[in-house]
Protein backbone atom coordinates (compact mmCIF):
# COMPACT_ATOMS: atom_id res chain seq x y z
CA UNK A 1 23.31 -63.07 10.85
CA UNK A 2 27.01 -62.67 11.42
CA UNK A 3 29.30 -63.67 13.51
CA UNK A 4 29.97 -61.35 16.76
CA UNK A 5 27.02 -59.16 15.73
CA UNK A 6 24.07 -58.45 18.20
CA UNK A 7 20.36 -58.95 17.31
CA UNK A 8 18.19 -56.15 18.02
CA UNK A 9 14.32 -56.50 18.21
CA UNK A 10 11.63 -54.15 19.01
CA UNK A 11 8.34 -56.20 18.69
CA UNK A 12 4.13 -54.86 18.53
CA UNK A 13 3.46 -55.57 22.08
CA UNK A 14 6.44 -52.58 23.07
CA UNK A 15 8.88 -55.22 24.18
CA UNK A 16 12.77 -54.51 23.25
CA UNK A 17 15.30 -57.55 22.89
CA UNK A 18 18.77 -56.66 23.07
CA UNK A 19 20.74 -60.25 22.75
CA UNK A 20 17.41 -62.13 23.05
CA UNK A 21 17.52 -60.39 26.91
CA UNK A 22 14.12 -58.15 27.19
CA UNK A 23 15.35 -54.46 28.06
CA UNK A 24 12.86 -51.50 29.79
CA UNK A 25 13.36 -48.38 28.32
CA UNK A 26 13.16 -45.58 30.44
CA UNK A 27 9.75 -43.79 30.81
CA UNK A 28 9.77 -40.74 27.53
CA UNK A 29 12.62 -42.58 26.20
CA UNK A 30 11.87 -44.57 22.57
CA UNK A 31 13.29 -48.03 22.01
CA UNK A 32 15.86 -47.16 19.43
CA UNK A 33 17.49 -44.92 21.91
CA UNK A 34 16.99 -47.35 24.94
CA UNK A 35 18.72 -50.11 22.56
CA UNK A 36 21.35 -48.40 21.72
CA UNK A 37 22.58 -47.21 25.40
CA UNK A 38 22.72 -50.86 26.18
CA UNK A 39 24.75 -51.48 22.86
CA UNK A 40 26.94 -48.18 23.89
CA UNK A 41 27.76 -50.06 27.50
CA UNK A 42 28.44 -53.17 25.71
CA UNK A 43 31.02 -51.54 23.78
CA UNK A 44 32.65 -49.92 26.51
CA UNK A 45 33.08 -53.31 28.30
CA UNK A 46 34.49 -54.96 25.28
CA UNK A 47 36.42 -51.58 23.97
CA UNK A 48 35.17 -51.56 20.81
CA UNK A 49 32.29 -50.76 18.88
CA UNK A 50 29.22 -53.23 18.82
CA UNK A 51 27.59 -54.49 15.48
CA UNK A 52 24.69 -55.05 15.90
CA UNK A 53 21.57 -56.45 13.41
CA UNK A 54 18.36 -54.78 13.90
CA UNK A 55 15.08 -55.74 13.69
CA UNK A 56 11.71 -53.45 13.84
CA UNK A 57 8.88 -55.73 13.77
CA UNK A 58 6.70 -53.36 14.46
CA UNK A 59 7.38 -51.52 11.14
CA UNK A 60 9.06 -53.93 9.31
CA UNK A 61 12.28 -52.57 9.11
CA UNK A 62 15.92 -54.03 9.39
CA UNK A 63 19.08 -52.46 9.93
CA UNK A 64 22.81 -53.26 10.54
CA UNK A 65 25.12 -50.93 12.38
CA UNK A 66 27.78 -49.97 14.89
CA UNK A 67 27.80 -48.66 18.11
CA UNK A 68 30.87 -47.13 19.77
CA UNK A 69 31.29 -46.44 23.69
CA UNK A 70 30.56 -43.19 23.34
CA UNK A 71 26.84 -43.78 22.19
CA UNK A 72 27.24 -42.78 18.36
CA UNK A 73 25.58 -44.98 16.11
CA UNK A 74 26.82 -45.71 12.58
CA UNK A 75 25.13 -47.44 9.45
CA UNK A 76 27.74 -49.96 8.05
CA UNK A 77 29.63 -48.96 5.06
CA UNK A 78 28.64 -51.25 1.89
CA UNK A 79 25.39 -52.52 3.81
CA UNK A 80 22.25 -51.78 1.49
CA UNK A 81 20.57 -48.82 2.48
CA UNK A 82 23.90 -47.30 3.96
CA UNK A 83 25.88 -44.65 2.43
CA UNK A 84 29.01 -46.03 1.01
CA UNK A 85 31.57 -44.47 -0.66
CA UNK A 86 33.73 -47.21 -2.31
CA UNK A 87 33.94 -46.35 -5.99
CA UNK A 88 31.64 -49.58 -7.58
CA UNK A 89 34.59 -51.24 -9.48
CA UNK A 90 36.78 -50.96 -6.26
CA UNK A 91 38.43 -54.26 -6.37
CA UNK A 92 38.46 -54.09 -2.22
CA UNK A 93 35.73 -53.06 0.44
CA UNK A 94 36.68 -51.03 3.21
CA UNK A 95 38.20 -52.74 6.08
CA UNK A 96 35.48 -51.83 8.18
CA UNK A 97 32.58 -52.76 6.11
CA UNK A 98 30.64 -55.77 6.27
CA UNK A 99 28.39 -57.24 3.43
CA UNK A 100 25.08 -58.79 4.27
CA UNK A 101 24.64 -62.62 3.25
CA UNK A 102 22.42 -63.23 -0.04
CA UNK A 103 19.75 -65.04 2.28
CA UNK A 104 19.52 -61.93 5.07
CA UNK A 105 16.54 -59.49 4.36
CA UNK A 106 17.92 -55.46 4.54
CA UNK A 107 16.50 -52.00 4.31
CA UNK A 108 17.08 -50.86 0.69
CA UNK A 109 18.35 -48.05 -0.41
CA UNK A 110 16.72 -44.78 0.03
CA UNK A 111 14.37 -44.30 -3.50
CA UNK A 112 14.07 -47.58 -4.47
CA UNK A 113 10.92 -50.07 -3.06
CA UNK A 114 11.32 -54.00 -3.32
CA UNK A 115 7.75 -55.32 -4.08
CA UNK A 116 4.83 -52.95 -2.43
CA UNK A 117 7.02 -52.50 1.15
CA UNK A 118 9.78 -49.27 1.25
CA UNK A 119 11.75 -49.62 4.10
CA UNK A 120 13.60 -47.03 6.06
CA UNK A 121 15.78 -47.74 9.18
CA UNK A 122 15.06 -45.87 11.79
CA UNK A 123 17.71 -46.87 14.33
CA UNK A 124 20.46 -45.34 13.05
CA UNK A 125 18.90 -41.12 12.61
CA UNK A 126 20.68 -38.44 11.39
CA UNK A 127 22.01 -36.20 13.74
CA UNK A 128 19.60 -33.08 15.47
CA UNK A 129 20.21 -29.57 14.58
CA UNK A 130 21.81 -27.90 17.28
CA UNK A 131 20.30 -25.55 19.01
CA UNK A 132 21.95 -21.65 19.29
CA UNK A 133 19.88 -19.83 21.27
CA UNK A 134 17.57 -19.76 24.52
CA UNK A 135 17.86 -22.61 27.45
CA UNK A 136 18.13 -24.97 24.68
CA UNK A 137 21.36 -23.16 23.31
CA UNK A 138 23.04 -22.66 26.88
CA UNK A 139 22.08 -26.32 28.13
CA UNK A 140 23.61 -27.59 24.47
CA UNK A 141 27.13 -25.12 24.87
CA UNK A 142 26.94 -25.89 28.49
CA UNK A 143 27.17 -29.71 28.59
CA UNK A 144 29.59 -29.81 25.27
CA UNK A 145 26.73 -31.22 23.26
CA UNK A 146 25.54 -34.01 25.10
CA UNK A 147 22.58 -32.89 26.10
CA UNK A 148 20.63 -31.52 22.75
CA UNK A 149 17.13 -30.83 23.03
CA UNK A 150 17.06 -29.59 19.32
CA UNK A 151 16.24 -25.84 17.91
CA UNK A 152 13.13 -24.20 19.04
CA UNK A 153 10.37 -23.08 17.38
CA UNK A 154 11.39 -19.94 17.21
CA UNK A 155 14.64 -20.91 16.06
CA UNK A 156 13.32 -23.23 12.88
CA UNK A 157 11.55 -20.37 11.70
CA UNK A 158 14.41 -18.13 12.01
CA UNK A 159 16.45 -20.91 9.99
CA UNK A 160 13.27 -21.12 7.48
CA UNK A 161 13.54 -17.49 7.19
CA UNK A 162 17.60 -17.61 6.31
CA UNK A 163 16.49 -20.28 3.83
CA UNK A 164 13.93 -18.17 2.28
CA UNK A 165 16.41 -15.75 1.91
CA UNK A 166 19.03 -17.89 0.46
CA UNK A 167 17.17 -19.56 -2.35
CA UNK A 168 18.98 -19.33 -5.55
CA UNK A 169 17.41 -17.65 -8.05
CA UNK A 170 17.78 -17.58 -11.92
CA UNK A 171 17.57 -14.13 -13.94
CA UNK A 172 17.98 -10.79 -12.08
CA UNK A 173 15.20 -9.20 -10.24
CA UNK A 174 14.57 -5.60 -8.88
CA UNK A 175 12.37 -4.14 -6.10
CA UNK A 176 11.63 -0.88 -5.82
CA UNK A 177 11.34 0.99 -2.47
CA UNK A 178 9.23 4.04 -2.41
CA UNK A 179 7.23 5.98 -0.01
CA UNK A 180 5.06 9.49 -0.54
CA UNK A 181 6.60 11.16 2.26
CA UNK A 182 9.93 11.12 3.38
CA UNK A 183 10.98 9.94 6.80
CA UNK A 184 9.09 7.26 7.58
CA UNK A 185 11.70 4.79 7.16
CA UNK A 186 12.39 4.05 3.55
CA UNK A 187 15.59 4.39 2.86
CA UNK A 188 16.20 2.99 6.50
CA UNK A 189 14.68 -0.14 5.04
CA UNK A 190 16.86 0.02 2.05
CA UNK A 191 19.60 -0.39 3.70
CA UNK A 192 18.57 -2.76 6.45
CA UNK A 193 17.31 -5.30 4.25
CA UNK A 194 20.24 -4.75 1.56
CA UNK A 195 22.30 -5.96 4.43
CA UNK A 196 20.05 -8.99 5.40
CA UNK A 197 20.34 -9.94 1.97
CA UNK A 198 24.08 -9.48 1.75
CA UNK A 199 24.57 -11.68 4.94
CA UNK A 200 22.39 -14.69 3.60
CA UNK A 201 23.00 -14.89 -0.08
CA UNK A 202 25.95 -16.52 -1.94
CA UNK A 203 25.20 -13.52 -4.12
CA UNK A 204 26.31 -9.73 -3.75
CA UNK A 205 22.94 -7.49 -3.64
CA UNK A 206 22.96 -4.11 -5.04
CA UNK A 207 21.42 -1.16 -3.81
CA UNK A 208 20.63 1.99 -6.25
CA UNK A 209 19.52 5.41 -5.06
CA UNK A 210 17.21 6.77 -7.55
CA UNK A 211 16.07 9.39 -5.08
CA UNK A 212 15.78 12.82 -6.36
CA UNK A 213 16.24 14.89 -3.95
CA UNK A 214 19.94 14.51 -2.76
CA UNK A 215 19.32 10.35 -1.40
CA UNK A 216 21.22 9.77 1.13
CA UNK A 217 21.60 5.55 0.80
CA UNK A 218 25.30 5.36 1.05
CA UNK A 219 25.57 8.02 4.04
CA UNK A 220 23.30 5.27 6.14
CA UNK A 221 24.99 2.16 5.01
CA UNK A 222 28.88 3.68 5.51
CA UNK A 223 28.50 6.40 7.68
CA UNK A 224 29.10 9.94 6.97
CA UNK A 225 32.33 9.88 8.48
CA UNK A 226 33.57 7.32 5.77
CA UNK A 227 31.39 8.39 3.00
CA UNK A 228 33.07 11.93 2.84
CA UNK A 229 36.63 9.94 2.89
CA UNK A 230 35.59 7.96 -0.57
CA UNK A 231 35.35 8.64 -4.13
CA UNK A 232 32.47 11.02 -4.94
CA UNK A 233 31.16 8.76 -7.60
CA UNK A 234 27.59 9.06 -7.77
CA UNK A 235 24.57 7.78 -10.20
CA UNK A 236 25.24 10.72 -12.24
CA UNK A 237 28.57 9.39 -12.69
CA UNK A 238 27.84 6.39 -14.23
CA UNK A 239 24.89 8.14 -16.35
CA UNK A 240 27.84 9.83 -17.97
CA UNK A 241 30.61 7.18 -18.35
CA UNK A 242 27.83 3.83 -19.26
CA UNK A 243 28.92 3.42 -22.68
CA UNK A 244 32.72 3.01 -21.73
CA UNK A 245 31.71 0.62 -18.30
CA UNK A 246 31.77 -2.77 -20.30
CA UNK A 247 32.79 -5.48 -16.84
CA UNK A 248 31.87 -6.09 -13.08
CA UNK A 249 35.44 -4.54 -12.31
CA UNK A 250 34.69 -1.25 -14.27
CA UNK A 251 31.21 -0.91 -12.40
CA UNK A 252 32.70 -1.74 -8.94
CA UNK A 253 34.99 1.17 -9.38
CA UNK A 254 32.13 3.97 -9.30
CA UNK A 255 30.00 1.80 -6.50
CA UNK A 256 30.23 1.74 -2.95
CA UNK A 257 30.43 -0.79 -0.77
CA UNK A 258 29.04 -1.66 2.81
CA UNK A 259 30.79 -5.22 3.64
CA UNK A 260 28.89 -7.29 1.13
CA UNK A 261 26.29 -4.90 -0.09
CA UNK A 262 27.21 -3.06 -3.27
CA UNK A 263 25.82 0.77 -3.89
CA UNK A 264 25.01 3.20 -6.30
CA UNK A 265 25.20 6.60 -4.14
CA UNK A 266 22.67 8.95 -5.39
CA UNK A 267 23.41 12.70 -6.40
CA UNK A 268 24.09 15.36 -4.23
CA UNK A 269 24.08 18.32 -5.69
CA UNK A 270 20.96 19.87 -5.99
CA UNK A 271 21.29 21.11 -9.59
CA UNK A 272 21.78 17.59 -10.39
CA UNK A 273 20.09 15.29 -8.36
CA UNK A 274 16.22 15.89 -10.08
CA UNK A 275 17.23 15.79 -13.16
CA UNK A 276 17.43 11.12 -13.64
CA UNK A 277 15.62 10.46 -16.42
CA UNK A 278 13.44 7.62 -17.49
CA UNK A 279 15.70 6.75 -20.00
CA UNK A 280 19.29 7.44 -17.83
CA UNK A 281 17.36 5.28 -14.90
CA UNK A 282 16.48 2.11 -17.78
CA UNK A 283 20.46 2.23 -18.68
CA UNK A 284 21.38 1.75 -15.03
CA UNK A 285 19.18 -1.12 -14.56
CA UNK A 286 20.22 -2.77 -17.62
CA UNK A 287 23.85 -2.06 -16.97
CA UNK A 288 23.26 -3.33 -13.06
CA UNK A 289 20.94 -6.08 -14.48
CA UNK A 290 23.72 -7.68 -16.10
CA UNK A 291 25.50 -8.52 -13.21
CA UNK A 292 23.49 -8.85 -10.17
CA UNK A 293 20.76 -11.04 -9.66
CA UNK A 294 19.11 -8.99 -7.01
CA UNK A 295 18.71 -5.02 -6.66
CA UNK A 296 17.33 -3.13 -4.47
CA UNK A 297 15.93 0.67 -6.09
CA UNK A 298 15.66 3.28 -3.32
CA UNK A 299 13.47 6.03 -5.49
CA UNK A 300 12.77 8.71 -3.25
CA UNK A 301 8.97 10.20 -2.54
CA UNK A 302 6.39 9.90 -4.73
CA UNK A 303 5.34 8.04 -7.53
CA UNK A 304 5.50 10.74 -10.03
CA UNK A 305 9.07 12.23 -11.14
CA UNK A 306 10.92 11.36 -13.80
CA UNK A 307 12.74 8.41 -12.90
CA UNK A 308 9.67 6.79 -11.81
CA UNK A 309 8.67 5.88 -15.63
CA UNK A 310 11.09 3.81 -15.88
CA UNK A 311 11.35 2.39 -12.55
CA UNK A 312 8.08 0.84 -12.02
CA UNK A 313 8.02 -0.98 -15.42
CA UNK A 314 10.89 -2.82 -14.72
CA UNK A 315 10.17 -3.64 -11.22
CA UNK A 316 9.65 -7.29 -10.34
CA UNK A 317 7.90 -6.29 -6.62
CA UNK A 318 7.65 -3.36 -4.45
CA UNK A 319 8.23 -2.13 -1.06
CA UNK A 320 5.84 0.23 0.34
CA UNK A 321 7.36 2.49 3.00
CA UNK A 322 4.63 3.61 5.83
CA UNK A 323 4.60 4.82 9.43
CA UNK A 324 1.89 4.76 12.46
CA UNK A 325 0.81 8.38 11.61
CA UNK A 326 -2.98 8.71 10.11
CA UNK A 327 -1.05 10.55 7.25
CA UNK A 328 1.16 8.03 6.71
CA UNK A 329 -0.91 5.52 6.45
CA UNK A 330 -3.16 7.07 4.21
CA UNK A 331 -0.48 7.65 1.57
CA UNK A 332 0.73 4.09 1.57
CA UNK A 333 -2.91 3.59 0.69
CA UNK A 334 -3.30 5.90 -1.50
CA UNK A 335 0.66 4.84 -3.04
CA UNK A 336 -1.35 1.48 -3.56
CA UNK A 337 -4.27 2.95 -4.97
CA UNK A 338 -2.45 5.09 -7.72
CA UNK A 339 -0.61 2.20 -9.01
CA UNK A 340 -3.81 -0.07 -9.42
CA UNK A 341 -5.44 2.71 -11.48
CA UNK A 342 -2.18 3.36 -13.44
CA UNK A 343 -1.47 0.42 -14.82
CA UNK A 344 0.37 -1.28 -11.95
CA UNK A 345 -2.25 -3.53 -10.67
CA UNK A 346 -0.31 -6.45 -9.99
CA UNK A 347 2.29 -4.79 -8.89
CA UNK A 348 -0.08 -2.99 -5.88
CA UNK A 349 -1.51 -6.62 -5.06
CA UNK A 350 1.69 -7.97 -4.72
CA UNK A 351 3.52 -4.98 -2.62
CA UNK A 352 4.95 -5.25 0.74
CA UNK A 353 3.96 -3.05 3.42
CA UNK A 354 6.44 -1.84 6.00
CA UNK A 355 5.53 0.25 8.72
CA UNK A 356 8.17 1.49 10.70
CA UNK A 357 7.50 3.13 14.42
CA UNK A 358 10.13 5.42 14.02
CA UNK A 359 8.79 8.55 15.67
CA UNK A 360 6.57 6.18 18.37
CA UNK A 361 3.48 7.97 17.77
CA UNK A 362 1.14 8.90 21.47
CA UNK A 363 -1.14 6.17 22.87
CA UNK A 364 -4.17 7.55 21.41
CA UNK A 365 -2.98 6.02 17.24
CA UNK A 366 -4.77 2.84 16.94
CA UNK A 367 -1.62 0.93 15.50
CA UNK A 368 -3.35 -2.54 15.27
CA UNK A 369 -6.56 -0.63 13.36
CA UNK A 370 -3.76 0.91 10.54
CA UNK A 371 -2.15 -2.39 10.34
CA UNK A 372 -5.37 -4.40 9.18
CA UNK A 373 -6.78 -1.49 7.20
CA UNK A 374 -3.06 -1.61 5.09
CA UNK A 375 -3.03 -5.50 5.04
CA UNK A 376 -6.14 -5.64 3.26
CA UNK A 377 -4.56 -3.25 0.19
CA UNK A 378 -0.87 -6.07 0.06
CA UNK A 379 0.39 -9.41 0.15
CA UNK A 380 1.81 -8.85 3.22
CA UNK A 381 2.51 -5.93 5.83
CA UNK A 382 5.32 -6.18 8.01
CA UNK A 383 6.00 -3.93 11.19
CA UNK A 384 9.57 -2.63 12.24
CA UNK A 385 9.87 -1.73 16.00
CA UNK A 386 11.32 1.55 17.04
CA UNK A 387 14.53 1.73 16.92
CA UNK A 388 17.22 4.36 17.76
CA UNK A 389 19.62 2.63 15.75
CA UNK A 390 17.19 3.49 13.09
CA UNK A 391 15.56 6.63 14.38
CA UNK A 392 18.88 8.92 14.95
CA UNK A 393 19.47 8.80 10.71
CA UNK A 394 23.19 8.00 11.32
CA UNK A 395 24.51 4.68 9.63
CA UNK A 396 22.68 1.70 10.25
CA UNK A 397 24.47 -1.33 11.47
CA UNK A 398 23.23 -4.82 11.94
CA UNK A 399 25.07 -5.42 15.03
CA UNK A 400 23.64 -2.44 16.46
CA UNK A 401 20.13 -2.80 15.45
CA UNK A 402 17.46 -4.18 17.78
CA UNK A 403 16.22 -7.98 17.87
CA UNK A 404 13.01 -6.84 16.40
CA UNK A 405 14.61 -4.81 14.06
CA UNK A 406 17.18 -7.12 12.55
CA UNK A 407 13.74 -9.61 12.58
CA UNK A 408 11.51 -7.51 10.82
CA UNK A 409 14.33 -6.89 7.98
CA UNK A 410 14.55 -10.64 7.63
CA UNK A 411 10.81 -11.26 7.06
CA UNK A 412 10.89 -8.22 4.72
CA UNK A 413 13.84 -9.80 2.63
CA UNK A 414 12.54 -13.28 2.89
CA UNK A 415 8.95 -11.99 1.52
CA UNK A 416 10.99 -10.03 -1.23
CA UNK A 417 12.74 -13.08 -2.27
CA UNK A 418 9.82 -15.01 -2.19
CA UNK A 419 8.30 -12.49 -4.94
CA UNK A 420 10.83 -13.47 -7.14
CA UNK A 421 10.02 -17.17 -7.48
């Protein structure tokens, strides 16, 4: 062991040697932490960090690191099983580092195993997540970090969600959003989830509205206001100029865009608007496909116009728009049941069910017995909350949206996502 260092021992029967002088830890406090608050007031005496050789004979594990007054523990740079980052054909270590003798038994590094025993050190841990919301976030912000308790549950799964989210994905993908009534949150969810996705990927998500009947996608993700102060390019623009849009720059310029989500408004005049082919709708998607690796198709009511031919071929999943109205939920259903007798049986199987409370329906609509009689037809069925940030059909804004709401659209992007893996 060297010179000046400190030896470090936790042994089977729970006692802890700091110095060969047995230490208590406090009651709910482990060893590792109990030995290093000693080493922490060691170094403040002496003004300088303590090294300090560790043993775990409990496990056994050995370790060599520092300890500074202010409690932080560090592995030693060029000590086996620490990160170093000399270059290997440095001719000289770092001043601070110290190298282990040839007779002294260390942790190895992380993959490796010598003979059938892998070692990890476990006194020097990686830092704890901080935590950003709840008692846990305000005790965190309010004693400057030195008090960290960790995330919560709640917010690990929120970070698994964001993960979920984020994954990066190979190819291009497309999910179609449809619904066989309009109203009941569809396009709503369009843009909601567009926005999640925008916010969480490295990635710009597009958004196309394939809706026949006038869609109004771009009114809810700019706002009217703002919408009428743009260019009026529209799908049918691009229908007409796709043989002459040959870059990302010459698409952008007949797109919208809300912050990071990119759009293709749908048609608004009615002379116009129902006439998307099959064919036009294919071109679009190839053209989008080309450059963004996920889209979002908003395509209106029902599964049988024109457009619909070609959207539901190409789709990699689906979104199944629903409400808490008996009506509504019968159509999803029956949505579900026309694709598995059309040819789109996987498709069906693999749909996600939203069902929004957007008109909050009276006391006497059994919401929980139209939740498990639509989860039986899906992967998975997600419920939005009602929402007047949703409800009033002006634009939709994630700072304005609910908890729940801004929730739910995070499950539904993370389930998308997952769909694409």
């Amino acid at each position: 062991m060297e010179l000046g260092s400190t030896r470090v021992e936790v042994f089977a029967d729970g006692r802890v040697t700091v110095g060969g002088e047995a230490i208590s830890p406090p009651e709910g406090t482990d060893p590792y932490s109990a030995a290093i608050a000693v080493l922490a007031d060691y170094a403040k005496s002496s003004g300088a960090p303590v090294l300090a050789d560790a043993v775990d004979h409990v496990k056994g594990q050995e370790g060599r690191f520092h300890v500074h007054p202010d409690g932080r523990a560090e592995a030693v740079t060029g000590f086996p099983g620490a990160v170093d980052s000399t270059p290997a054909d440095s001719a000289e270590a770092p001043a601070d580092s110290v190298v282990a003798p040839s007779d002294s038994v260390v942790a190895p590094p992380t993959t490796p195993s010598y003979g059938s025993t892998h070692l990890e050190t476990q006194f020097v841990r990686p830092d704890r997540p901080r935590p950003t919301t709840g008692f846990r976030g305000a005790l965190y912000s309010a004693t400057g970090g030195f008090v960290n308790l960790g995330p919560s549950a709640r917010d690990q799964d929120e970070a698994e969600l964001e993960r979920r989210i984020a994954r990066p994905l190979s190819g291009s993908f497309n999910t179609a959003v449809l619904s066989l009534k309009g109203g009941i949150g569809k396009t709503s969810t369009t843009v909601g989830v567009g926005m999640i996705l925008a916010e969480y990927r490295g990635d710009h998500p597009c958004a196309i509205d394939a809706n026949p009947d006038s869609g109004d996608l771009a009114e809810r993700a700019l706002g009217e206001m703002l919408y009428q102060k743009v260019k009026p390019r529209t799908i049918t623009d691009i229908v007409r100029d796709i043989e002459k849009i040959t870059s990302l720059t010459m698409l952008t310029d007949y797109m919208h865009h809300a912050n990071r989500l990119h759009l293709v408004a749908g048609e608004q005049d009615p002379a116009l608007s129902d006439a998307l082919t099959a064919a036009e709708y294919l071109k679009i998607k190839h053209l989008v496909s080309q450059y963004y690796s996920v889209t979002l198709t908003d395509c209106g009511t029902g599964v049988s116009h024109p457009a619909m031919a070609g959207v539901l071929p190409e789709a990699t999943n689906l979104v199944i728009a629903s409400g808490y109205a008996v009506s509504g939920a019968k159509r999803a259903r029956n949505t579900l049941q026309w694709l598995a007798d059309h040819g789109y049986e996987n498709l069906a199987r693999n749909a996600i069910v939203v069902v929004t409370d957007k008109d909050q329906v009276s006391s006497r609509v059994n919401k929980r017995a139209i939740e498990e009689h639509l989860a039986g037809f899906c992967r998975q069925l997600i419920t939005v909350p009602h929402d007047r940030g949703v409800a009033d059909g002006d634009r939709i804004s994630l700072d304005k949206i609910s908890a729940g709401t801004r929730r739910a659209y995070k499950e539904i992007a993370a389930a998308i996502v997952d769909g694409y893996i």
